[in-house]
N, C-alpha and C. Protein backbone atom coordinates (compact mmCIF):
# COMPACT_ATOMS: atom_id res chain seq x y z
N UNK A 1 0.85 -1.18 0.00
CA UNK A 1 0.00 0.00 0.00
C UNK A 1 0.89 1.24 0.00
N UNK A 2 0.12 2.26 -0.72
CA UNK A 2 1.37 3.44 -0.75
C UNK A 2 1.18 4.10 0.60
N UNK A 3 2.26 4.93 0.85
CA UNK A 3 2.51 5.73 2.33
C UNK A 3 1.66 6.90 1.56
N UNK A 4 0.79 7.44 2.89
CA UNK A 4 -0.34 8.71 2.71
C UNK A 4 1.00 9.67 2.93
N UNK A 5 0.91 10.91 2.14
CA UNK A 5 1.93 11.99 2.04
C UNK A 5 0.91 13.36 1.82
N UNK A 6 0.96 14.15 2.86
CA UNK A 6 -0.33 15.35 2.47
C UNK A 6 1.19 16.13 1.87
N UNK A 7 0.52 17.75 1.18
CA UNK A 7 1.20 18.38 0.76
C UNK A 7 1.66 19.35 1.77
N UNK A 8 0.71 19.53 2.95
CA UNK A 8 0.79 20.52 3.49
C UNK A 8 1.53 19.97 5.36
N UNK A 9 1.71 19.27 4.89
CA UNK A 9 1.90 18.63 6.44
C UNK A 9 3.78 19.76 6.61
N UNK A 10 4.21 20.02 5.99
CA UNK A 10 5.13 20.83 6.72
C UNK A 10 5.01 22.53 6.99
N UNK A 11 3.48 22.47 6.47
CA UNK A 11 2.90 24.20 7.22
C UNK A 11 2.64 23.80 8.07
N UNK A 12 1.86 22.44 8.18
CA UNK A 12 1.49 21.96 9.94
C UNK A 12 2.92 22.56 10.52
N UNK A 13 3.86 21.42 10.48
CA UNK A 13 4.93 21.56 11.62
C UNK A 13 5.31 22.45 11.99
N UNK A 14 5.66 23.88 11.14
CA UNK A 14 5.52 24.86 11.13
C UNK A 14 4.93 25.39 12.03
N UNK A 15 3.49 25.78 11.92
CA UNK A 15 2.46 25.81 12.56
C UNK A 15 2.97 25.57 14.11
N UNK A 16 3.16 24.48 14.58
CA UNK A 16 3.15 23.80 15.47
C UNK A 16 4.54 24.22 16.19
N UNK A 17 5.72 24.65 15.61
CA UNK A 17 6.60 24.95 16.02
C UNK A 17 6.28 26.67 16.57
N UNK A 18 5.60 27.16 15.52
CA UNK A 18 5.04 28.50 16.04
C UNK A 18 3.97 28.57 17.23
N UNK A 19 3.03 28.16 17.48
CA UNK A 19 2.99 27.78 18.35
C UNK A 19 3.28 27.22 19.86
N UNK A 20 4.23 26.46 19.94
CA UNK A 20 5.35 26.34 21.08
C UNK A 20 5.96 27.15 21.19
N UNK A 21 6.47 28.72 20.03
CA UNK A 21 7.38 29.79 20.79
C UNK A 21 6.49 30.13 21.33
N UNK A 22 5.14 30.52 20.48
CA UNK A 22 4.12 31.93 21.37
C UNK A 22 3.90 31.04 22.58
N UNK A 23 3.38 30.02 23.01
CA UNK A 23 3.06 29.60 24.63
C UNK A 23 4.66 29.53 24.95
N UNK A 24 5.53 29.70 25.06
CA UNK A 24 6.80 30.60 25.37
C UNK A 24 6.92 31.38 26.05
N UNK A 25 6.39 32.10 25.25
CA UNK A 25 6.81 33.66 24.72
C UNK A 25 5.40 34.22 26.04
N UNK A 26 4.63 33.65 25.76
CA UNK A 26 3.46 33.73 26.82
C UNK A 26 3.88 33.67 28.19
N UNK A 27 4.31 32.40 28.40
CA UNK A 27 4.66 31.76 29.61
C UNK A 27 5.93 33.06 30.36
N UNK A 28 6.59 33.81 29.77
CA UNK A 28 7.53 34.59 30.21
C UNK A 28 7.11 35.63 30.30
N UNK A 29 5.78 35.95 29.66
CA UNK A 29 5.45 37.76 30.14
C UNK A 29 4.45 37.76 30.85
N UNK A 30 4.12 35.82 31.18
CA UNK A 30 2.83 36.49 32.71
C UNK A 30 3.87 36.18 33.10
N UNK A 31 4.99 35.42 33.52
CA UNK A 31 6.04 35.41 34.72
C UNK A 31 6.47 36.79 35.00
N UNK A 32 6.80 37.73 34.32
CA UNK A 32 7.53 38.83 34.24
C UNK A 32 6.27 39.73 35.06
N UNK A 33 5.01 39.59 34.21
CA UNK A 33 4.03 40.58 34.76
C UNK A 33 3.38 39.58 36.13
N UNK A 34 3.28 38.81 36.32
CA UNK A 34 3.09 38.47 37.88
C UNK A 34 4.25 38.88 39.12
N UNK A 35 5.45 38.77 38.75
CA UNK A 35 6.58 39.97 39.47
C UNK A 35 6.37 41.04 39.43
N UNK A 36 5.95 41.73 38.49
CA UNK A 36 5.82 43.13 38.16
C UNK A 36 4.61 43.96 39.19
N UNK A 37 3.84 42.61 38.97
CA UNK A 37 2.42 42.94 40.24
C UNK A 37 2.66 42.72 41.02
N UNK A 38 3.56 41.70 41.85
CA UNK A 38 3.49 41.10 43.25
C UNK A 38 4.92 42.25 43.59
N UNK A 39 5.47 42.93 43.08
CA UNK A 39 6.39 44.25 43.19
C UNK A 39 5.90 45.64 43.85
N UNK A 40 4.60 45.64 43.01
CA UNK A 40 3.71 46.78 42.51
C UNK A 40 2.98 46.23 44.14
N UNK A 41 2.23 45.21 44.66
CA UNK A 41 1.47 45.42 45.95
C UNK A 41 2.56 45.52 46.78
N UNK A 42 3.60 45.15 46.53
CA UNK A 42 4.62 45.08 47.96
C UNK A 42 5.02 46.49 48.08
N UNK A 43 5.65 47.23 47.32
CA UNK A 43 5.60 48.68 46.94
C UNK A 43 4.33 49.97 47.92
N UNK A 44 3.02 49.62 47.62
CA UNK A 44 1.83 50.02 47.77
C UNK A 44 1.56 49.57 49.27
N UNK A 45 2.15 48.25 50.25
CA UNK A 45 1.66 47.60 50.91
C UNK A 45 3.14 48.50 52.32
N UNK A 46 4.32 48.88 51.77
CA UNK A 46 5.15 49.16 52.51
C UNK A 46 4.53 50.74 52.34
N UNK A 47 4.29 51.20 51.99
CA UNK A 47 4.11 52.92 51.57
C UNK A 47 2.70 52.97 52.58
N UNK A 48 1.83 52.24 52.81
CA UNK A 48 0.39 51.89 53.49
C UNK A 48 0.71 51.55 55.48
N UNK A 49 1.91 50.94 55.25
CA UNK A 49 2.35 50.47 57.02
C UNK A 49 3.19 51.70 57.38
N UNK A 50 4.09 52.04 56.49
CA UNK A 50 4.57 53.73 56.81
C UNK A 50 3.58 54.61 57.34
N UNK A 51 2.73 54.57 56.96
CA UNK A 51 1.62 56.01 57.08
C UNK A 51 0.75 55.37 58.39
N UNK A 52 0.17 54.03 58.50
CA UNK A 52 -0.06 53.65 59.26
C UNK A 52 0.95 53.69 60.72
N UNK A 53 2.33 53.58 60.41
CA UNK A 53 3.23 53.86 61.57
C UNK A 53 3.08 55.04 62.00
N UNK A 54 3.12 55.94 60.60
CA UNK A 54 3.22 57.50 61.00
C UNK A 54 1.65 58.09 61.85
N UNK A 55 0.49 57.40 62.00
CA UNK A 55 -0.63 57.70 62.32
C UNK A 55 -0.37 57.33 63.52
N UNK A 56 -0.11 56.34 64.05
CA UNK A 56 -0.45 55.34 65.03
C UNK A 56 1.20 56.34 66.05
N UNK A 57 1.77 57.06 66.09
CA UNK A 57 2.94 57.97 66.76
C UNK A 57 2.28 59.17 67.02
N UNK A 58 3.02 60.00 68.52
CA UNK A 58 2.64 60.64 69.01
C UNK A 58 3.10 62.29 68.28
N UNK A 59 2.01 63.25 68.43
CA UNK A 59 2.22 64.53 67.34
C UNK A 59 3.57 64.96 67.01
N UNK A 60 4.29 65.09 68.14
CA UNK A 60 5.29 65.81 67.62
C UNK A 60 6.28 65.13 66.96
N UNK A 61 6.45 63.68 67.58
CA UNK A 61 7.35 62.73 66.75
C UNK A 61 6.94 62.53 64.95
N UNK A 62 5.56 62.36 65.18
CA UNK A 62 5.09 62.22 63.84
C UNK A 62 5.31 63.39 62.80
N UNK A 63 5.55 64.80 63.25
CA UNK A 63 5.89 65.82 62.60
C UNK A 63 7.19 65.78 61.72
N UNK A 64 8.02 65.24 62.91
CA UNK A 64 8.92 65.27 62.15
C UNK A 64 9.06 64.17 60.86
N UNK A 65 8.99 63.01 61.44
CA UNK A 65 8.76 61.58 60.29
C UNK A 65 8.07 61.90 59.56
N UNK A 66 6.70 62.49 59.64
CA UNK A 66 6.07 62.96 58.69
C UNK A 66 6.48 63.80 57.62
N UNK A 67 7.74 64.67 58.04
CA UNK A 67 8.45 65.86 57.44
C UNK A 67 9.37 64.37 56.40
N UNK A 68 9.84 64.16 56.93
CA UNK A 68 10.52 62.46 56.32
C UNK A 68 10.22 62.27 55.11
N UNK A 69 8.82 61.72 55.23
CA UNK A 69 8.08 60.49 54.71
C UNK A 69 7.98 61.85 53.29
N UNK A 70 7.68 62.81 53.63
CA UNK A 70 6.79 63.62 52.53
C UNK A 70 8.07 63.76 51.45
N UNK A 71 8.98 63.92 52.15
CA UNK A 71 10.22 63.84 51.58
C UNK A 71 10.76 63.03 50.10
N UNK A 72 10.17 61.65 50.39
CA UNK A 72 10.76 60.36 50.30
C UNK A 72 9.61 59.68 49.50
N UNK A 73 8.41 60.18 50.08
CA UNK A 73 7.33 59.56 49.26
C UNK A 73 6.99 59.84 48.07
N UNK A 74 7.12 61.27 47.35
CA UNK A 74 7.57 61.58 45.83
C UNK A 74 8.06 60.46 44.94
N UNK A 75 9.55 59.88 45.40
CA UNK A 75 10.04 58.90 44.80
C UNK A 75 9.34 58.32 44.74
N UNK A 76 8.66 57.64 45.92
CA UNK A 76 7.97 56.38 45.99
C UNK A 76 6.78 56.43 45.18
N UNK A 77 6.23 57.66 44.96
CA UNK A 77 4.75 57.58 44.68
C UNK A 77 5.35 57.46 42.88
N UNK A 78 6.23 57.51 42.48
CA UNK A 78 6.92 57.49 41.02
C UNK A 78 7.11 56.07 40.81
N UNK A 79 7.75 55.79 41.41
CA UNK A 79 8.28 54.29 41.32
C UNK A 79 7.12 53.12 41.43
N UNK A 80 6.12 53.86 42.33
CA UNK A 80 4.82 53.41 42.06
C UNK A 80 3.93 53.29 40.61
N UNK A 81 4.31 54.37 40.55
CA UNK A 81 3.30 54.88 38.88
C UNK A 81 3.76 53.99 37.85
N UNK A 82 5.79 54.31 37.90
CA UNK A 82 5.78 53.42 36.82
C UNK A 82 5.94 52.51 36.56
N UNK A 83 5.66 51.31 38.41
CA UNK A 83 5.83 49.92 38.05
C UNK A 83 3.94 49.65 37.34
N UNK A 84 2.90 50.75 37.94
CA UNK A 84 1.56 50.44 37.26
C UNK A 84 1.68 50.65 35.78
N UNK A 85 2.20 51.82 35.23
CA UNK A 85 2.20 51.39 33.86
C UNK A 85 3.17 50.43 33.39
N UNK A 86 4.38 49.94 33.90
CA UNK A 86 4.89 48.50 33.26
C UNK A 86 3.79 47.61 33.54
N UNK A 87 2.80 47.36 34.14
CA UNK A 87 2.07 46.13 34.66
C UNK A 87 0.81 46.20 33.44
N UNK A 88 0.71 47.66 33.21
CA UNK A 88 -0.42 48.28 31.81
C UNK A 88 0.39 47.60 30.80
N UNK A 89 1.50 47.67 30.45
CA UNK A 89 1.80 47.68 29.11
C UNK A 89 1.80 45.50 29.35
N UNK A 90 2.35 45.50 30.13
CA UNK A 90 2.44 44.07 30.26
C UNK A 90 1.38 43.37 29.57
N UNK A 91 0.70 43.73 30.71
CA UNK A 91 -0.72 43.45 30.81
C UNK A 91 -1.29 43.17 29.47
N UNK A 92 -1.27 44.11 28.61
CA UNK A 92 -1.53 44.49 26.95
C UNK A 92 -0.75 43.46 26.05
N UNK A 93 0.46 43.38 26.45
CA UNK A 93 1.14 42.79 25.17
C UNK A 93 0.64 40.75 25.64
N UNK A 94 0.18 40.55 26.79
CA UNK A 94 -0.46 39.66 27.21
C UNK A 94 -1.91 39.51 26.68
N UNK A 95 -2.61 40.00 26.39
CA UNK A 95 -3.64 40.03 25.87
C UNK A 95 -2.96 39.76 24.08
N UNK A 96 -2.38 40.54 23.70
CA UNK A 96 -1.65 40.49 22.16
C UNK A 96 -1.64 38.78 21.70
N UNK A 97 -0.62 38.70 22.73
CA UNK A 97 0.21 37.23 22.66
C UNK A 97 -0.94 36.17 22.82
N UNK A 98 -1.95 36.47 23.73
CA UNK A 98 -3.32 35.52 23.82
C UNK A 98 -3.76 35.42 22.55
N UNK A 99 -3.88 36.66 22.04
CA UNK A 99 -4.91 36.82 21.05
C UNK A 99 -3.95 35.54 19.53
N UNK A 100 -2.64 36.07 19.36
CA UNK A 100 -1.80 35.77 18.66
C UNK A 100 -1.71 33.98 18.72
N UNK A 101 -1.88 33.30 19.91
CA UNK A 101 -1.58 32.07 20.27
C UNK A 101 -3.00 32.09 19.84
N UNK A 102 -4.20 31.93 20.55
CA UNK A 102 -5.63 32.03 19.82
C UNK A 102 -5.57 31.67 18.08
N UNK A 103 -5.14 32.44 17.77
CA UNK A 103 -5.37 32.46 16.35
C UNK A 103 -4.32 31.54 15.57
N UNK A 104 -3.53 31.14 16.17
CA UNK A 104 -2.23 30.22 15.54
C UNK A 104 -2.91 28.89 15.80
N UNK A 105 -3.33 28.60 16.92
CA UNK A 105 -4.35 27.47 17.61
C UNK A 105 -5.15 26.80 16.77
N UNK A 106 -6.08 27.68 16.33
CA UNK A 106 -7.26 27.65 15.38
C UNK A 106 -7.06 27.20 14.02
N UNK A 107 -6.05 28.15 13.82
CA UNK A 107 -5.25 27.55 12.31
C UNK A 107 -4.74 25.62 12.17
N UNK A 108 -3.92 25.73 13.17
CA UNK A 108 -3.38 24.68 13.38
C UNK A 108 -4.36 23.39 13.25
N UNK A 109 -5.43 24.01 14.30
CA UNK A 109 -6.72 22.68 14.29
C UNK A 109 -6.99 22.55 13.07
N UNK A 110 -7.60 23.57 12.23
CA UNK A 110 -8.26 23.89 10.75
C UNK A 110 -7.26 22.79 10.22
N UNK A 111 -5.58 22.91 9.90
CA UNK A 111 -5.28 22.05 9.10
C UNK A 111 -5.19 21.06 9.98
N UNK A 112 -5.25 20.47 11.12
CA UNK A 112 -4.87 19.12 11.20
C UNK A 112 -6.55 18.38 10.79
N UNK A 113 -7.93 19.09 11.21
CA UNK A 113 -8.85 18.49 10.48
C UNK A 113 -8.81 18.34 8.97
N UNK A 114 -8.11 19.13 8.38
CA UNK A 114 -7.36 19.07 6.58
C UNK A 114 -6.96 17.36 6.75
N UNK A 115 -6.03 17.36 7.01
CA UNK A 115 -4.99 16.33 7.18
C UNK A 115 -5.88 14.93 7.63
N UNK A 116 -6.68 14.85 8.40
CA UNK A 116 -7.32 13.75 9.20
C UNK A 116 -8.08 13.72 7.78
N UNK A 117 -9.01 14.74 7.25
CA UNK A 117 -9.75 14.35 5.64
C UNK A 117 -9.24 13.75 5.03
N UNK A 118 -7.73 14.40 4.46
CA UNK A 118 -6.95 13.83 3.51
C UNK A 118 -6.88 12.38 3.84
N UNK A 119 -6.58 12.22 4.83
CA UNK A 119 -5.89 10.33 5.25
C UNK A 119 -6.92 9.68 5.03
N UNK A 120 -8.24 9.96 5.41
CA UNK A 120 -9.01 9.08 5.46
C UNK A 120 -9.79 9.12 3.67
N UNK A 121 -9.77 10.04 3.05
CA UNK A 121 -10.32 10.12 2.04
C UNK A 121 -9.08 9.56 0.96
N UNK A 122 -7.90 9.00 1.64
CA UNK A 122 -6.96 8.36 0.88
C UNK A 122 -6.75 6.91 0.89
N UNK A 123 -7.37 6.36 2.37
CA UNK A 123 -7.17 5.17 2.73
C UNK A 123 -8.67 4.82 1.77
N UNK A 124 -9.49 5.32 2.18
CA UNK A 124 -10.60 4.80 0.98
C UNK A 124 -10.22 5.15 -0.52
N UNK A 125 -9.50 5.89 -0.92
CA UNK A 125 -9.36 5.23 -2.58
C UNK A 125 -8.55 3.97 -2.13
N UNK A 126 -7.26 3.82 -0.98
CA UNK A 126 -6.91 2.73 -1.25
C UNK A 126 -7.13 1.13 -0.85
N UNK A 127 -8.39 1.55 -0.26
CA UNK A 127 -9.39 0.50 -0.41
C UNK A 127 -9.87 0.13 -1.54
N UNK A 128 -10.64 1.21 -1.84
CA UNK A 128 -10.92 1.10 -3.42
C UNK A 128 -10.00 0.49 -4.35
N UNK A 129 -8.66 0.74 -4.57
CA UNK A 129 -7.91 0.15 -5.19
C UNK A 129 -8.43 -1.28 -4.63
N UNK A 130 -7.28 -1.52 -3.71
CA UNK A 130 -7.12 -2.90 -3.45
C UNK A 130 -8.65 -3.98 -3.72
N UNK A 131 -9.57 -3.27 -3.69
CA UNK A 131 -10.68 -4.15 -3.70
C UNK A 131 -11.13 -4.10 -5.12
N UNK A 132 -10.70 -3.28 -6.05
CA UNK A 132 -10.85 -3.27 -7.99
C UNK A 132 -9.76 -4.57 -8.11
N UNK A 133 -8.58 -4.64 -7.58
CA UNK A 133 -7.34 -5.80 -7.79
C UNK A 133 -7.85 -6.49 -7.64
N UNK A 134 -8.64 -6.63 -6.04
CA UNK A 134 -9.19 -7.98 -5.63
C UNK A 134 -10.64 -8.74 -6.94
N UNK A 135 -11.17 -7.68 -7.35
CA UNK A 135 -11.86 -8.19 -7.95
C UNK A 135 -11.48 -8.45 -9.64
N UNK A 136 -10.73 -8.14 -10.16
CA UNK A 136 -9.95 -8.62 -11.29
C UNK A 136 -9.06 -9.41 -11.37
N UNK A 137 -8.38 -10.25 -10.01
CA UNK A 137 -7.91 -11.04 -10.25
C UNK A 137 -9.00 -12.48 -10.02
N UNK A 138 -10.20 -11.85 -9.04
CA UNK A 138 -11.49 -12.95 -8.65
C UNK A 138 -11.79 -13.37 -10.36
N UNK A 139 -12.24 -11.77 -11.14
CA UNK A 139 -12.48 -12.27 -12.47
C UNK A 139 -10.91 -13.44 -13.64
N UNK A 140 -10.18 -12.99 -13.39
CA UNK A 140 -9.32 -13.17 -14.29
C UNK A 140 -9.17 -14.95 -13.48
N UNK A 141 -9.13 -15.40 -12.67
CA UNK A 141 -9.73 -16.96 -11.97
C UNK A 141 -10.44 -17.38 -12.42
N UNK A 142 -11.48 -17.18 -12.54
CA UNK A 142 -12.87 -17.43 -13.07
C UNK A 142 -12.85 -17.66 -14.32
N UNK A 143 -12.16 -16.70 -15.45
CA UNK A 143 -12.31 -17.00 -16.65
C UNK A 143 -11.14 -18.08 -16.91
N UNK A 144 -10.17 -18.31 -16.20
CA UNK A 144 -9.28 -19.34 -16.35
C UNK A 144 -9.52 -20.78 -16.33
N UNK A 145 -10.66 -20.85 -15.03
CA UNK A 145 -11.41 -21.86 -14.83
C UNK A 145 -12.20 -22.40 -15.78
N UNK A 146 -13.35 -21.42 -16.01
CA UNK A 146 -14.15 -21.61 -17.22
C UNK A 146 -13.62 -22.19 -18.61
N UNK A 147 -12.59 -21.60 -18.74
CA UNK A 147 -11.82 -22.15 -19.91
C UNK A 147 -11.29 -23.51 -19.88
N UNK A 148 -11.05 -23.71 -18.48
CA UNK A 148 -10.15 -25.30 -18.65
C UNK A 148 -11.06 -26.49 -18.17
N UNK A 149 -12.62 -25.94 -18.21
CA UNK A 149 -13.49 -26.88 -17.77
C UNK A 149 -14.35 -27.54 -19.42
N UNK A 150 -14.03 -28.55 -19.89
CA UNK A 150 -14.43 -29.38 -20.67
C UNK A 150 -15.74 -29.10 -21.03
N UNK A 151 -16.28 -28.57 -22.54
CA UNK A 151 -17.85 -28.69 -22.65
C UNK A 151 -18.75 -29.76 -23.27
């Protein structure tokens, strides 16, 4: 029987190799943006027990720390901002890469249901074959017989 050979089976692999970068490529920018967030509350969560320290102290001490904090918290409230927009942009090119893997996905299925058609709509011609052989050599018996039977 002949070996089934599609034409397209090396856009599959293709396919399929593209695929494994983008879930990659995925896999490293929620790692990156789950640091980026668990940065971003720790950030927000130390800047929150400061002020809470600074509340919970008596006026005049707090004046001064307070004089401190106001100081110091500028930076912080920056370093804040722009770990939220790295976590925005993250965030975004995560959605991209979803969308991008999504659609490579889809493709991929589309031809491997191609491919599952092809095989099977190949194994039946070569059924078909084999069963036209089978029946021309049934005939080509038959008339051999017939012939060598005495009338």
């Amino acid at each position: 029987m002949k070996q089934f050979v599609w034409r397209l089976q090396r856009v599959l692999d293709v396919r399929k190799v593209e695929e494994q970068v983008k879930k990659t490529e995925l896999l490293k920018l929620t790692e990156e943006l789950t640091q980026k967030r668990s940065e971003l509350l720790a950030q927000k969560r130390v800047l929150q027990e400061i002020i809470k320290e600074l509340n919970d102290k008596e006026p005049r001490e707090r004046l001064r720390e307070q004089e401190l904090f106001l100081k110091h918290s500028a930076q912080i409230n920056r370093h804040i901002k722009e770990l939220e927009e790295l976590v925005a942009n993250l965030a975004s090119q995560q959605s991209k890469k979803i969308a991008e893997l999504v659609k490579l996905r889809r493709f991929r299925e589309g031809l491997e249901k191609l491919r599952e058609r092809a095989k099977a709509n190949f194994i039946k011609q070569q059924e078909r074959l084999e069963q036209k052989e089978l029946d021309e050599m049934a005939a080509v018996g038959f008339a051999r017989r017939t012939e060598t039977i005495p009338h």
